[in-house]
PDB file of N, CA and C in Angstrom:
ATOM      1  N   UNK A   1      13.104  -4.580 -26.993  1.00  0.00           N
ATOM      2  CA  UNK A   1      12.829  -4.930 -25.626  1.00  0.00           C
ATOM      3  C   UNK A   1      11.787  -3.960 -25.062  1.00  0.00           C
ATOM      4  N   UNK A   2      10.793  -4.779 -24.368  1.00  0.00           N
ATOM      5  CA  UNK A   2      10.088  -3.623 -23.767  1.00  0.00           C
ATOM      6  C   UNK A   2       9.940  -3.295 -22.547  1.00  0.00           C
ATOM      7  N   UNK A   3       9.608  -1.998 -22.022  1.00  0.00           N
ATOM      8  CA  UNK A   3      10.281  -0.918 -20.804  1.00  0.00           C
ATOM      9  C   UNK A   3       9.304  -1.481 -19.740  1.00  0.00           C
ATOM     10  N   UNK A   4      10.134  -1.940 -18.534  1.00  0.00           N
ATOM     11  CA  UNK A   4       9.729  -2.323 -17.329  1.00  0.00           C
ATOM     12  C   UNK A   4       8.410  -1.701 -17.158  1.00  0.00           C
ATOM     13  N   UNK A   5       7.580  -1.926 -16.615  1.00  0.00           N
ATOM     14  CA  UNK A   5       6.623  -0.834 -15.701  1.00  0.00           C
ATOM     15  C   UNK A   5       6.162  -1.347 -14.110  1.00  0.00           C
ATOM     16  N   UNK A   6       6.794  -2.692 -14.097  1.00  0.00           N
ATOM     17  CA  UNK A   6       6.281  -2.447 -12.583  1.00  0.00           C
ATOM     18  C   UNK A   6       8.015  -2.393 -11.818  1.00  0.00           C
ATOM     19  N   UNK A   7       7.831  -1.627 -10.832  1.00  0.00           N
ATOM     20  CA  UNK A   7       9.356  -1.940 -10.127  1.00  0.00           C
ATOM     21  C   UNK A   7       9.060  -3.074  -8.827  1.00  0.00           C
ATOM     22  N   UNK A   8       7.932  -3.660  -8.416  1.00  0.00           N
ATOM     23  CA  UNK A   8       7.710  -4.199  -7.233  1.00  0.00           C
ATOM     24  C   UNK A   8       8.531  -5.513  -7.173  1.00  0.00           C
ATOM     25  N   UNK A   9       8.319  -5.960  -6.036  1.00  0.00           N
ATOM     26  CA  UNK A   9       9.507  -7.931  -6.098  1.00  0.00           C
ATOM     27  C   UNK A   9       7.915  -8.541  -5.777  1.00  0.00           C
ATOM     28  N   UNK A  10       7.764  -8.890  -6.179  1.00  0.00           N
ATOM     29  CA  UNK A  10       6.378 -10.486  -6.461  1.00  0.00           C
ATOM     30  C   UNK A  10       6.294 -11.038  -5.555  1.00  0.00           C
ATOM     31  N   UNK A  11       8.189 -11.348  -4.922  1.00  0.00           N
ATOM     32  CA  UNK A  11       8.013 -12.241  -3.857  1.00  0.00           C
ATOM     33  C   UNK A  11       8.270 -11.699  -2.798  1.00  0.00           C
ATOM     34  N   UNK A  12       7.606 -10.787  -2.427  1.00  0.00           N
ATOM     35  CA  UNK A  12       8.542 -10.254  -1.115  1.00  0.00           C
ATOM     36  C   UNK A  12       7.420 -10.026   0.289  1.00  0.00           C
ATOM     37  N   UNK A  13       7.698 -10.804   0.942  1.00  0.00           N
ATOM     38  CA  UNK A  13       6.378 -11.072   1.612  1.00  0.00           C
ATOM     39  C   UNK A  13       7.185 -10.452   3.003  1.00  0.00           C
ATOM     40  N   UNK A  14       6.238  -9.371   3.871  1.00  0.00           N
ATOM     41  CA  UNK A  14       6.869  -8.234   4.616  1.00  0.00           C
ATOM     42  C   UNK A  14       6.812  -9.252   6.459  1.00  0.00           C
ATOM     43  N   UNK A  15       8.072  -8.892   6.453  1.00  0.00           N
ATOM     44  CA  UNK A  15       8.763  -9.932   7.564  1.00  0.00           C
ATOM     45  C   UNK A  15       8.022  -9.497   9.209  1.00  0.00           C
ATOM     46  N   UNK A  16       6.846  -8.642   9.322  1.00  0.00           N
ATOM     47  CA  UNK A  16       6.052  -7.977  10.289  1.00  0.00           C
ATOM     48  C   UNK A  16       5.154  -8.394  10.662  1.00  0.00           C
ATOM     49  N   UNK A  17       4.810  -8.483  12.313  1.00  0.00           N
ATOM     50  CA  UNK A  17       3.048  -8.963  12.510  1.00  0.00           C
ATOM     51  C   UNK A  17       2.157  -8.635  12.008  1.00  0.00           C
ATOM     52  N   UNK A  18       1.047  -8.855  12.149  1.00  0.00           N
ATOM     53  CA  UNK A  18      -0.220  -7.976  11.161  1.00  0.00           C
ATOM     54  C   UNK A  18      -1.446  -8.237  12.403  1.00  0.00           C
ATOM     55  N   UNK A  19      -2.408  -7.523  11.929  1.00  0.00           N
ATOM     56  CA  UNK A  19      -3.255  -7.632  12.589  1.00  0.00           C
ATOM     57  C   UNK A  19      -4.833  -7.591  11.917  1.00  0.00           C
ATOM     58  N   UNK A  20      -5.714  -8.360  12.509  1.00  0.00           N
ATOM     59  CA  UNK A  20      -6.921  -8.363  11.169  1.00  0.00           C
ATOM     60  C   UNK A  20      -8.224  -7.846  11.302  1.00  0.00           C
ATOM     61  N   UNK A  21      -8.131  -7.167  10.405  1.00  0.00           N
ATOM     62  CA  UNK A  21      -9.650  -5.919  10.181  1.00  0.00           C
ATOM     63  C   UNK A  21     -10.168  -6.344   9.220  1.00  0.00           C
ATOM     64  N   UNK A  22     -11.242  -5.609   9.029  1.00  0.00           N
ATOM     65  CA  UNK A  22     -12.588  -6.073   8.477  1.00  0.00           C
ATOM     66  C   UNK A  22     -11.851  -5.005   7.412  1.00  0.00           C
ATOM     67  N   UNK A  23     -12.564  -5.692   6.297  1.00  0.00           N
ATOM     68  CA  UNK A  23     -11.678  -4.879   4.528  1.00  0.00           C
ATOM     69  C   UNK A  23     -12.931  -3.852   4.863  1.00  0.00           C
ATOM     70  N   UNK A  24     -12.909  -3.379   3.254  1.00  0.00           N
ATOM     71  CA  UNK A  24     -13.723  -2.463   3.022  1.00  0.00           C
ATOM     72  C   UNK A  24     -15.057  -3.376   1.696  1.00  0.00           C
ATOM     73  N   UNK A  25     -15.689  -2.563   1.905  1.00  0.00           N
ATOM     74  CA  UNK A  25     -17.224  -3.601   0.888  1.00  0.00           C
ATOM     75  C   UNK A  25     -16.828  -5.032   1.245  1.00  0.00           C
ATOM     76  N   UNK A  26     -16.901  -5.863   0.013  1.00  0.00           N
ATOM     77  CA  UNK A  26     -17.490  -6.727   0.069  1.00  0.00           C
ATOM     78  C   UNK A  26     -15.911  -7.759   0.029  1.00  0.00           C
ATOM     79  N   UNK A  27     -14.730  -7.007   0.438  1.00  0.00           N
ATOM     80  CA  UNK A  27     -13.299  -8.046   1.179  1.00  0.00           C
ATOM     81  C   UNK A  27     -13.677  -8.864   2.146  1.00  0.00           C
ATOM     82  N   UNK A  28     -14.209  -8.500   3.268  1.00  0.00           N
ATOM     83  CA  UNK A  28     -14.231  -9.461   4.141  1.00  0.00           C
ATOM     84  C   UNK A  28     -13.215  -8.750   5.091  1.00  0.00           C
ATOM     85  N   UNK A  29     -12.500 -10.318   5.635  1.00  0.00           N
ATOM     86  CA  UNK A  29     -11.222 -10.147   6.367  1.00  0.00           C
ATOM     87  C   UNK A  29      -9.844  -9.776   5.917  1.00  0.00           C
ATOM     88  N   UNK A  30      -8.882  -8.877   6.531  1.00  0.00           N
ATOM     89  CA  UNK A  30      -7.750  -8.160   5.616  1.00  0.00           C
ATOM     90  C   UNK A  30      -6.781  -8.380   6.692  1.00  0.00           C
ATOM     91  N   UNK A  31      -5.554  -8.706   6.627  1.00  0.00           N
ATOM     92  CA  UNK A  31      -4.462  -9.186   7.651  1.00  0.00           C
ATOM     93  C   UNK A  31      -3.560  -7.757   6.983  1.00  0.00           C
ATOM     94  N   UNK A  32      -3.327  -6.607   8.260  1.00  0.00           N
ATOM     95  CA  UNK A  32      -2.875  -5.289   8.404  1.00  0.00           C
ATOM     96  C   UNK A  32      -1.569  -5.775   8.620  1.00  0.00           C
ATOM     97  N   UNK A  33      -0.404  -5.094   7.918  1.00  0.00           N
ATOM     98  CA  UNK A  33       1.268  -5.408   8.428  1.00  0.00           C
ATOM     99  C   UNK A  33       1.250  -4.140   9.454  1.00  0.00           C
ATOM    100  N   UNK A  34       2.097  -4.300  10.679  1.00  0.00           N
ATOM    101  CA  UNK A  34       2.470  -3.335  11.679  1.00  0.00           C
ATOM    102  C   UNK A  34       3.936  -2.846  10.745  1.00  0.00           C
ATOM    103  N   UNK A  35       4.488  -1.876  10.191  1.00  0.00           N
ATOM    104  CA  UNK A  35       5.429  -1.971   9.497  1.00  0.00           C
ATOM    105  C   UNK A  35       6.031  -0.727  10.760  1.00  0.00           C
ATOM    106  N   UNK A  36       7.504  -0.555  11.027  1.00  0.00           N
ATOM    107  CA  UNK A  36       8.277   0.315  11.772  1.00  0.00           C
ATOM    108  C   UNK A  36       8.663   1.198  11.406  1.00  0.00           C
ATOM    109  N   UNK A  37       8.581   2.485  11.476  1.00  0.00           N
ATOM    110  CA  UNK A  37       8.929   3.547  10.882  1.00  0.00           C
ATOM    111  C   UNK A  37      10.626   3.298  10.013  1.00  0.00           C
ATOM    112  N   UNK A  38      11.339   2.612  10.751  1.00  0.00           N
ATOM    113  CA  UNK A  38      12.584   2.987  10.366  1.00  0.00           C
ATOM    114  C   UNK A  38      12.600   1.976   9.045  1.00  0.00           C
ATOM    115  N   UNK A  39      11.422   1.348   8.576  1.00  0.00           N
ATOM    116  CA  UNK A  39      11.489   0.198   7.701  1.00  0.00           C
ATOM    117  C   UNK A  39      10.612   0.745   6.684  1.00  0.00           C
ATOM    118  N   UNK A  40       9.821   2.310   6.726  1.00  0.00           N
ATOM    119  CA  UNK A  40       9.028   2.600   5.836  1.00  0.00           C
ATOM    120  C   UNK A  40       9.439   2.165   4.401  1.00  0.00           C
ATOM    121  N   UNK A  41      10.632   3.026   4.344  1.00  0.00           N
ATOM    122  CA  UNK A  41      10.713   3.399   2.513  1.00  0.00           C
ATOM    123  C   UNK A  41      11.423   2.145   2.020  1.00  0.00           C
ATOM    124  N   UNK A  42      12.111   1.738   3.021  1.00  0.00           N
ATOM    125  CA  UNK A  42      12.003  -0.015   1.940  1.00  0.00           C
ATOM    126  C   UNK A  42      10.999  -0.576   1.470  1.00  0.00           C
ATOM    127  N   UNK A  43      10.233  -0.614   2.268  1.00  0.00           N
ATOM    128  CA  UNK A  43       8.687  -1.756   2.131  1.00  0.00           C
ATOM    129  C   UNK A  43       8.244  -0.357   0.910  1.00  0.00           C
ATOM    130  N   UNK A  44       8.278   0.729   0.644  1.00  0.00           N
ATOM    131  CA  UNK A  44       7.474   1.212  -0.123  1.00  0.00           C
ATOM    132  C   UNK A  44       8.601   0.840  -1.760  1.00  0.00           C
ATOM    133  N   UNK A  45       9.647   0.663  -1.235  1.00  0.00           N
ATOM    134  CA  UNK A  45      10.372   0.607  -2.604  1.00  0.00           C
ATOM    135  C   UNK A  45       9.646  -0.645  -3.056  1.00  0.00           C
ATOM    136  N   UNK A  46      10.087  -1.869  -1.981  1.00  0.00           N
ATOM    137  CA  UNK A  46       9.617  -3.185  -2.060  1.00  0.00           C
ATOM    138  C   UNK A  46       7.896  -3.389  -3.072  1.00  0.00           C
ATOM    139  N   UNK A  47       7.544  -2.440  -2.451  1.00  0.00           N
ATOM    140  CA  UNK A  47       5.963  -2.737  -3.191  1.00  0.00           C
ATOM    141  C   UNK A  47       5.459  -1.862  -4.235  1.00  0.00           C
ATOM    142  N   UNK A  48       6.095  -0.763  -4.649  1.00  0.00           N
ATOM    143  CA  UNK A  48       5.163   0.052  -5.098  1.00  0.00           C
ATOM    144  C   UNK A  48       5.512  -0.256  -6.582  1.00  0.00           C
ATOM    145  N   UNK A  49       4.110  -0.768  -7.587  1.00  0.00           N
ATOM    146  CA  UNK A  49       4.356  -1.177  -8.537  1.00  0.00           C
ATOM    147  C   UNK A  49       4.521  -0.554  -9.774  1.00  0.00           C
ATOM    148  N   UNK A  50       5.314   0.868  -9.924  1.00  0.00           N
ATOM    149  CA  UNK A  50       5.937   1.273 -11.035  1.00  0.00           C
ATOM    150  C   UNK A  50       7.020   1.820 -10.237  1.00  0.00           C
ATOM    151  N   UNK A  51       7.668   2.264 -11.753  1.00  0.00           N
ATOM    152  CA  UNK A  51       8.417   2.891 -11.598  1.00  0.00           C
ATOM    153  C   UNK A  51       8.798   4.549 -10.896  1.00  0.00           C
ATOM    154  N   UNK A  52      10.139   4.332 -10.087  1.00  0.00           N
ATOM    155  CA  UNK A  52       9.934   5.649  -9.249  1.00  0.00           C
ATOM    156  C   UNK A  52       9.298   6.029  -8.341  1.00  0.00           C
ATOM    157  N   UNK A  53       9.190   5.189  -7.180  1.00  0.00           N
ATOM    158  CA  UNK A  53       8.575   5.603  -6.146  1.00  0.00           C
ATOM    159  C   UNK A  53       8.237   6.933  -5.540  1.00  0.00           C
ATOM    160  N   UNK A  54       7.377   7.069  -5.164  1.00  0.00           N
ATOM    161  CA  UNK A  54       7.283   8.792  -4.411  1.00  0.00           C
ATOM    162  C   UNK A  54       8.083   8.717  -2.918  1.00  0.00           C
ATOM    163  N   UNK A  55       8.563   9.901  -2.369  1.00  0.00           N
ATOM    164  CA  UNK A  55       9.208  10.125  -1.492  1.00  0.00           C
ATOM    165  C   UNK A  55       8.252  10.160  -0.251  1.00  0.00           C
ATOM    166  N   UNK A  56       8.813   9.310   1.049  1.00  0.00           N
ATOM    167  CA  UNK A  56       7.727   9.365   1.851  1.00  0.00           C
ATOM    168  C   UNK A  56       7.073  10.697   2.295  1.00  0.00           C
ATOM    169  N   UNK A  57       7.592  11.586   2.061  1.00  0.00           N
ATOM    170  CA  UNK A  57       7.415  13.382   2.876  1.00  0.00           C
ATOM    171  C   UNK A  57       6.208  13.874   1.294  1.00  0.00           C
ATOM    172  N   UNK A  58       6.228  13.148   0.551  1.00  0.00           N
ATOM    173  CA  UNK A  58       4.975  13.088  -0.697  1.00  0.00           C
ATOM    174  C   UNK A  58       3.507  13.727  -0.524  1.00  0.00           C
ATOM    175  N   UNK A  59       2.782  14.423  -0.543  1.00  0.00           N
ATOM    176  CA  UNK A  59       1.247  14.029  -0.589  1.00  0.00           C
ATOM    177  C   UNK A  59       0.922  14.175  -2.133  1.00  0.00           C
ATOM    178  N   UNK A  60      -0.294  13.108  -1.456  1.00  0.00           N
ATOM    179  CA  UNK A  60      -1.012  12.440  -2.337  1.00  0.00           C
ATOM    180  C   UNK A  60      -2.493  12.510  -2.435  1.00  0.00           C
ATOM    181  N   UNK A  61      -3.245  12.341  -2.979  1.00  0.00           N
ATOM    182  CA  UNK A  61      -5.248  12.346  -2.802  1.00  0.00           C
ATOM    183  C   UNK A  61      -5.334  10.674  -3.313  1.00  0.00           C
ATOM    184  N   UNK A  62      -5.992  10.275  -2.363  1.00  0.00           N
ATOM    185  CA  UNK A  62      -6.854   8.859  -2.316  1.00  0.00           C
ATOM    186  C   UNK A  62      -7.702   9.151  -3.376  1.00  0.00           C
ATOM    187  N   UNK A  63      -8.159   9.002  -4.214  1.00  0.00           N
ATOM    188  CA  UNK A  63      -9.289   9.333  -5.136  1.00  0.00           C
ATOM    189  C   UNK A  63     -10.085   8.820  -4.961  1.00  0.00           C
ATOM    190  N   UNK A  64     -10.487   7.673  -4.240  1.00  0.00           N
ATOM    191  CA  UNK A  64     -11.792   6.729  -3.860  1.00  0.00           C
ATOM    192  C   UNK A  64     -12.312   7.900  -3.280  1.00  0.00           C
ATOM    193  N   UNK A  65     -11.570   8.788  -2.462  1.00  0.00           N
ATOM    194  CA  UNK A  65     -12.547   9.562  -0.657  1.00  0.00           C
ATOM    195  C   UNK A  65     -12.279  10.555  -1.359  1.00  0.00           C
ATOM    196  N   UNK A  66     -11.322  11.053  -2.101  1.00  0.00           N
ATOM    197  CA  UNK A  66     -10.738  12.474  -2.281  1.00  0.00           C
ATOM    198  C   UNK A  66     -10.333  13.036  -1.215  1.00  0.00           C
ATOM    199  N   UNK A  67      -9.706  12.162  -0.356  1.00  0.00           N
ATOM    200  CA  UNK A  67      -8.636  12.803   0.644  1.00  0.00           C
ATOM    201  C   UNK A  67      -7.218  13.301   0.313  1.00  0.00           C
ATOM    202  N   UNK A  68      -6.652  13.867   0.854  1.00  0.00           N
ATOM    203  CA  UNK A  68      -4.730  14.326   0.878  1.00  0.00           C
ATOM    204  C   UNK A  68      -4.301  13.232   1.925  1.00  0.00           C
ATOM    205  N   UNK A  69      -3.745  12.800   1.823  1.00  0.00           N
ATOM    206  CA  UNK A  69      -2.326  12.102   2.646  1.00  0.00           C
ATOM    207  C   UNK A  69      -0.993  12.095   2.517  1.00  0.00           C
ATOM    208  N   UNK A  70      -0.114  11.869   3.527  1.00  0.00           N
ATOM    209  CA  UNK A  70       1.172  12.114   2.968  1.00  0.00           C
ATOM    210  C   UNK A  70       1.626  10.218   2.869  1.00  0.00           C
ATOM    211  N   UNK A  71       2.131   9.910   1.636  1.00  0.00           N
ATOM    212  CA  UNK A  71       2.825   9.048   1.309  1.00  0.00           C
ATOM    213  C   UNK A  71       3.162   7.904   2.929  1.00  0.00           C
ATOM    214  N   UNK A  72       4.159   8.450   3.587  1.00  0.00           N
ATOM    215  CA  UNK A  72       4.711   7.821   4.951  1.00  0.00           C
ATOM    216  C   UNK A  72       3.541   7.336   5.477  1.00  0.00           C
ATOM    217  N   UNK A  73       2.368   7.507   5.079  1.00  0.00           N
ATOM    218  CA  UNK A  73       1.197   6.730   6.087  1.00  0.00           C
ATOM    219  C   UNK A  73       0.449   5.831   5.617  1.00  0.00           C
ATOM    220  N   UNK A  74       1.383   4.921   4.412  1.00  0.00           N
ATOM    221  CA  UNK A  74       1.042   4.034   3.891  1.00  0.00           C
ATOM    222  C   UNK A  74       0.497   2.736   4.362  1.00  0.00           C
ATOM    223  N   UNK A  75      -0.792   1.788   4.319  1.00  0.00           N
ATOM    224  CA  UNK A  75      -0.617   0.701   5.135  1.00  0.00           C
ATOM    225  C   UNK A  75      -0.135  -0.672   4.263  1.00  0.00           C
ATOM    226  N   UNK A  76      -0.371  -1.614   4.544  1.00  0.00           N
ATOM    227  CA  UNK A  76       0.076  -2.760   3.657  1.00  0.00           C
ATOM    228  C   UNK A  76      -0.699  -4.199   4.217  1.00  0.00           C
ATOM    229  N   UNK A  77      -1.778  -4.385   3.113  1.00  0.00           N
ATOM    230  CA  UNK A  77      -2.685  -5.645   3.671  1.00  0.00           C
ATOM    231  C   UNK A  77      -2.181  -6.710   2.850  1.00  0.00           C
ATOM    232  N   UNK A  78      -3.083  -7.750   3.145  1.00  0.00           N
ATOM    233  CA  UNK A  78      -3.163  -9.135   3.019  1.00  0.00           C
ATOM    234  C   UNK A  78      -4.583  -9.713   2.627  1.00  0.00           C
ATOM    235  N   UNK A  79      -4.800  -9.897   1.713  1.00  0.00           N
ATOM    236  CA  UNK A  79      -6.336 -10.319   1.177  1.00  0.00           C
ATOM    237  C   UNK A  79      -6.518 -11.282   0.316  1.00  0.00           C
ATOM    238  N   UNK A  80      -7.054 -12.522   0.738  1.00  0.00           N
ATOM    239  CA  UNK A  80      -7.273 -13.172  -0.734  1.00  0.00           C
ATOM    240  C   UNK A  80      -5.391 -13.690  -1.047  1.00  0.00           C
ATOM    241  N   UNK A  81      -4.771 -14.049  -0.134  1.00  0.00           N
ATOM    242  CA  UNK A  81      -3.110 -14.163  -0.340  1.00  0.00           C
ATOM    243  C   UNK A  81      -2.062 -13.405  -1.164  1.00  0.00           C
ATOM    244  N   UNK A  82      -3.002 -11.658  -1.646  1.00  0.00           N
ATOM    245  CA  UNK A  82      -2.197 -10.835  -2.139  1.00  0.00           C
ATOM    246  C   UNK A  82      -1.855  -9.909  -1.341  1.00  0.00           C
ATOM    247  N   UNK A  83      -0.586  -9.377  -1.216  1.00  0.00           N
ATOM    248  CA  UNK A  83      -0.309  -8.236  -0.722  1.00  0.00           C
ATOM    249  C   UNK A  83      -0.470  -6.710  -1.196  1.00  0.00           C
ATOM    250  N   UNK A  84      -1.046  -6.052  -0.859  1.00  0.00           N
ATOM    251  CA  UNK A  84      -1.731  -4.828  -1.511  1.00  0.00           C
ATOM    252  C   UNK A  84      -0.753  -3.153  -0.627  1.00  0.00           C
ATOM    253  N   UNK A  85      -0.351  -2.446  -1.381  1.00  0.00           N
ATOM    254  CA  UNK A  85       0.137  -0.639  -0.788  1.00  0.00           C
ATOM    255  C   UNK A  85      -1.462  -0.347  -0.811  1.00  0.00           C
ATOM    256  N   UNK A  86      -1.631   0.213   0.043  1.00  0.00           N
ATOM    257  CA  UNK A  86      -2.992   0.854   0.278  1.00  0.00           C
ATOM    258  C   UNK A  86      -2.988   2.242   0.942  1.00  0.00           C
ATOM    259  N   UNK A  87      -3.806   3.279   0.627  1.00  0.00           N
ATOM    260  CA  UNK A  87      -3.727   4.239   1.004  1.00  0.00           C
ATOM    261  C   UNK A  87      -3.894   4.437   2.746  1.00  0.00           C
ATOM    262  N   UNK A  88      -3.607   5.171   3.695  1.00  0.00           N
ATOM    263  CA  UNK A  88      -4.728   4.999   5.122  1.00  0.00           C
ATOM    264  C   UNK A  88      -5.694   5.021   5.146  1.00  0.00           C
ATOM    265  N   UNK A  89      -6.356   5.847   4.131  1.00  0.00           N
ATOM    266  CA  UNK A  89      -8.216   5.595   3.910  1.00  0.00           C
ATOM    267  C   UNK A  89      -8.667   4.664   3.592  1.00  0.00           C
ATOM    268  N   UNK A  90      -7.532   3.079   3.417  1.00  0.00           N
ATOM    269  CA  UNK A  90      -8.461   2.177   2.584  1.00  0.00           C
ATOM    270  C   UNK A  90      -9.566   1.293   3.380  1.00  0.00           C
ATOM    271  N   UNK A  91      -9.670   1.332   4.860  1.00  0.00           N
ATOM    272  CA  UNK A  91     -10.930   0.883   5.097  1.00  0.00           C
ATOM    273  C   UNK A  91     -11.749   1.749   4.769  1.00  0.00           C
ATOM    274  N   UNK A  92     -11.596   2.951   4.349  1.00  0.00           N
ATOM    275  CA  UNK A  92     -12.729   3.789   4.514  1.00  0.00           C
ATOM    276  C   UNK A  92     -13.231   3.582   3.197  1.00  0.00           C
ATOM    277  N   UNK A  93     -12.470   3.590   2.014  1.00  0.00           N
ATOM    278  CA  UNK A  93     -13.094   4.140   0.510  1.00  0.00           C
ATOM    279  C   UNK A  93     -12.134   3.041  -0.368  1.00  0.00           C
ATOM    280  N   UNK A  94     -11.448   2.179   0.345  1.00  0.00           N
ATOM    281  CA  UNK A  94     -10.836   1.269  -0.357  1.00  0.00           C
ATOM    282  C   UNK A  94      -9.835   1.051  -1.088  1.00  0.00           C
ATOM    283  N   UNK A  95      -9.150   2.526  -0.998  1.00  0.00           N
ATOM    284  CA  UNK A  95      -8.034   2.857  -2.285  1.00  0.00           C
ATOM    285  C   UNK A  95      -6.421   2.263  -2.067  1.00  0.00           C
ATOM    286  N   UNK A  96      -6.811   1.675  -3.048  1.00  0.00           N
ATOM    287  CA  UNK A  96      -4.800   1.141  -3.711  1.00  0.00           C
ATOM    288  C   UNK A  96      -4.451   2.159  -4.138  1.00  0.00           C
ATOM    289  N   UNK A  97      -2.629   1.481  -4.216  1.00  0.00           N
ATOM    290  CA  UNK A  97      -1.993   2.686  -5.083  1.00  0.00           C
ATOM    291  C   UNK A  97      -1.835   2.769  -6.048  1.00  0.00           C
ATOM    292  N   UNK A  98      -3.079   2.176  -6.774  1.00  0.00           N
ATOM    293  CA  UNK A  98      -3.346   2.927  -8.527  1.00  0.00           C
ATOM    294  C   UNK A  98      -4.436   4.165  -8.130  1.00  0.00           C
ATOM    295  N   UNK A  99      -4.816   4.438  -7.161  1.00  0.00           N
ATOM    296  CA  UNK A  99      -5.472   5.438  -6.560  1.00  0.00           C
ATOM    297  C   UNK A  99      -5.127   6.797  -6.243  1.00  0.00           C
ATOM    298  N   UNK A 100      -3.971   6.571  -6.084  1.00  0.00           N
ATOM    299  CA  UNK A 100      -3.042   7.262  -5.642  1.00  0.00           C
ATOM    300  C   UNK A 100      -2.529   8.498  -6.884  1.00  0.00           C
ATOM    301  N   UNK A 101      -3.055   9.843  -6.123  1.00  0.00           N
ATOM    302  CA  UNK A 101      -2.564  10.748  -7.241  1.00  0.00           C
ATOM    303  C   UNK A 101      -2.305  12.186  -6.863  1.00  0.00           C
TER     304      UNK A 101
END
């Protein structure tokens, strides 16, 4: 048998308003989830696609910008009808959380 590697649910489409910004390059339009603090670390369990999530109190470097962030300031778009974990820099430099390091 071979070993899981993503932990995310496929179907789990985040029950929050959104609001819509301009992506980064050449996305276009990106539908932003407003997610509630007290709902962070579900939605990060919910999405983050391996195994072992990081703890929201985490930092991390965007590697697109080579910024630090801490984990908890995760956003969560809508593009193209996928749902994407994105760093807070990702209008800026675009980074997912395979970015994330």
């Amino acid at each position: 048998m071979r070993p899981r590697l993503y932990a995310f649910d496929p179907e789990y489409e985040p029950p929050y308003p959104t609001i819509k910004r301009l992506g980064p390059g050449y996305i276009g339009m990106t539908e932003e989830f407003i997610i509630p603090d007290a709902d962070r670390e579900m939605v990060l369990q919910k999405l983050y696609p391996f195994v072992d999530p990081p703890r929201l109190g985490t930092r991390k470097t965007d590697i697109e910008c080579n910024k630090k962030f801490t984990v908890r300031d995760f956003k969560v778009v809508r593009e193209r009808g996928h749902i994407a974990l994105v760093s807070p820099y990702y209008y800026e430099a675009g980074g997912t959380v395979i970015d994330w390091w």
